[in-house]
Protein backbone atom coordinates (compact mmCIF):
# COMPACT_ATOMS: atom_id res chain seq x y z
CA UNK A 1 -58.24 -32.59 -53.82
CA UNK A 2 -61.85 -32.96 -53.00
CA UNK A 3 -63.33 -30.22 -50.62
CA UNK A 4 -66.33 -30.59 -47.73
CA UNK A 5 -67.35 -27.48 -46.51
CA UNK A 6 -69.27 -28.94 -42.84
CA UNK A 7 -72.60 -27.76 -42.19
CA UNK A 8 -72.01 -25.38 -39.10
CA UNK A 9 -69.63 -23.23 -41.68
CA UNK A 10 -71.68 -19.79 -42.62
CA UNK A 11 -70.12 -17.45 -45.02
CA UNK A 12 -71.33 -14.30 -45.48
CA UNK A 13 -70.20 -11.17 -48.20
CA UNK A 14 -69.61 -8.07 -46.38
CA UNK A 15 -68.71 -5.52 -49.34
CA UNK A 16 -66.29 -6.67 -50.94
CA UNK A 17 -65.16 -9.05 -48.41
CA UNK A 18 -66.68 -11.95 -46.60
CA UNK A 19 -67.00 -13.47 -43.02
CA UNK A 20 -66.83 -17.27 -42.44
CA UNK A 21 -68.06 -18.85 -38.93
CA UNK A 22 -68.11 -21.85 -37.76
CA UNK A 23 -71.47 -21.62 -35.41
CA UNK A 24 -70.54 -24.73 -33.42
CA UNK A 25 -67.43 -23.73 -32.50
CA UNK A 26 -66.97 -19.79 -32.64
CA UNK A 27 -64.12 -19.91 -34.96
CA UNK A 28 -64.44 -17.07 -37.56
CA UNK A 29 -62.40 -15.85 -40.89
CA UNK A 30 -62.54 -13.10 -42.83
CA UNK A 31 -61.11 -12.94 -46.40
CA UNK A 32 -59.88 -10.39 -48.96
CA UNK A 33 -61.52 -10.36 -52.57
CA UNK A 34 -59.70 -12.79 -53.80
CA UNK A 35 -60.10 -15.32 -50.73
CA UNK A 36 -63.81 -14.24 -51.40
CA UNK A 37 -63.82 -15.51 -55.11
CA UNK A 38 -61.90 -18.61 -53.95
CA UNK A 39 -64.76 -19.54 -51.25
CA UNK A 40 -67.07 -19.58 -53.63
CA UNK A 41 -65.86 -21.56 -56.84
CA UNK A 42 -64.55 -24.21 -53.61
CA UNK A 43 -67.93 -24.02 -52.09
CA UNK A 44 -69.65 -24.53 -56.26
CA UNK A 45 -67.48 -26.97 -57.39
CA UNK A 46 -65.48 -28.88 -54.22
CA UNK A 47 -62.64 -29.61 -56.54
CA UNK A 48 -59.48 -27.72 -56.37
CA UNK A 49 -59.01 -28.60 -59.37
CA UNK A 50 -61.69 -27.07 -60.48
CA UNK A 51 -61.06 -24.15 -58.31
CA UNK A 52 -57.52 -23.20 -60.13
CA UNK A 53 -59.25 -23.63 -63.82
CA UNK A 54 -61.43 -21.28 -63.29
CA UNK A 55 -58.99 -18.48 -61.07
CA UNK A 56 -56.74 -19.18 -64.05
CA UNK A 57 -59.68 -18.19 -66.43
CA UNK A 58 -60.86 -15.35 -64.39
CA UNK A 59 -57.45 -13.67 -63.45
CA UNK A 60 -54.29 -13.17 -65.58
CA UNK A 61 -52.07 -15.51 -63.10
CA UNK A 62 -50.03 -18.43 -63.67
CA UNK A 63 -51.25 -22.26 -62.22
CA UNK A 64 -48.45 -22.10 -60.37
CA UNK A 65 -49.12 -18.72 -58.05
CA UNK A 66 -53.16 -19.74 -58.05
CA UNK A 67 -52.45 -23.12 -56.45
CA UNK A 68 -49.75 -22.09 -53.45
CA UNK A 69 -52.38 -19.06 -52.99
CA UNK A 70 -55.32 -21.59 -52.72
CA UNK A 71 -53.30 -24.40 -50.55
CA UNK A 72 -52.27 -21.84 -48.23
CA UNK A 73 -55.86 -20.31 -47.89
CA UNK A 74 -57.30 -24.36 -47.58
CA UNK A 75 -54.57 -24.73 -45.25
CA UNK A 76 -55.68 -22.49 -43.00
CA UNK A 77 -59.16 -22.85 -43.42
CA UNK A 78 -58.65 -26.60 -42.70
CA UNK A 79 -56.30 -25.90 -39.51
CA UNK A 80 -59.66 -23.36 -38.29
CA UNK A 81 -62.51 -26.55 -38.94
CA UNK A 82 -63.80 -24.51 -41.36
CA UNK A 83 -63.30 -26.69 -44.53
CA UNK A 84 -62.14 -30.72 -44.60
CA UNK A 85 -60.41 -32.42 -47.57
CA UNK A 86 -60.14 -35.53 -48.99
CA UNK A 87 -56.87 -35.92 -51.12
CA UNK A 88 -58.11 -39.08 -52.28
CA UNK A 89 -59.77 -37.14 -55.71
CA UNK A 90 -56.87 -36.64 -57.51
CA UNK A 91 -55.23 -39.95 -56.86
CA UNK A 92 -54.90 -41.87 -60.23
CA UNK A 93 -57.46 -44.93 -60.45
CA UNK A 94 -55.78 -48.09 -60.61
């Protein structure tokens, strides 16, 4: 799944956890260090795809448990306006 973070979405590290805001609309988030480490490989590489390769490389955890964790988190991000997706990505050309 492809992932657009939109322009009014700050994100800020406060220790060893982080703040996201949406400016336009007041809507904030704050995330563990985990979320934290999510945010930013979604915001580097827009891919979750990409996102659960490199968890999976940085964390002993299964595929499995890395990609409910990061739905759920894109889930809610997604229900706050503070990330859009496109599931169009990982559809198989035809």
């Amino acid at each position: 799944m492809k992932l657009q973070i939109p322009d009014d979405v700050m994100f800020r590290i406060l220790g060893d956890e982080a703040v996201i805001l949406n400016v336009a609309s007041g809507v904030y988030f704050g995330l563990d260090s985990v979320g934290t480490r999510m945010w930013q490989l979604m915001s580097e590489h827009g891919s979750t795809d990409k996102v659960i390769e490199a968890l999976v490389d940085e964390y002993e955890v299964e595929e499995a448990q890395v990609r409910q964790d990061l739905d759920n988190l894109i889930r809610q991000l997604s229900d706050k306006g503070l990330v859009t997706t496109d599931a169009t990505e990982t559809s198989p050309a035809k």
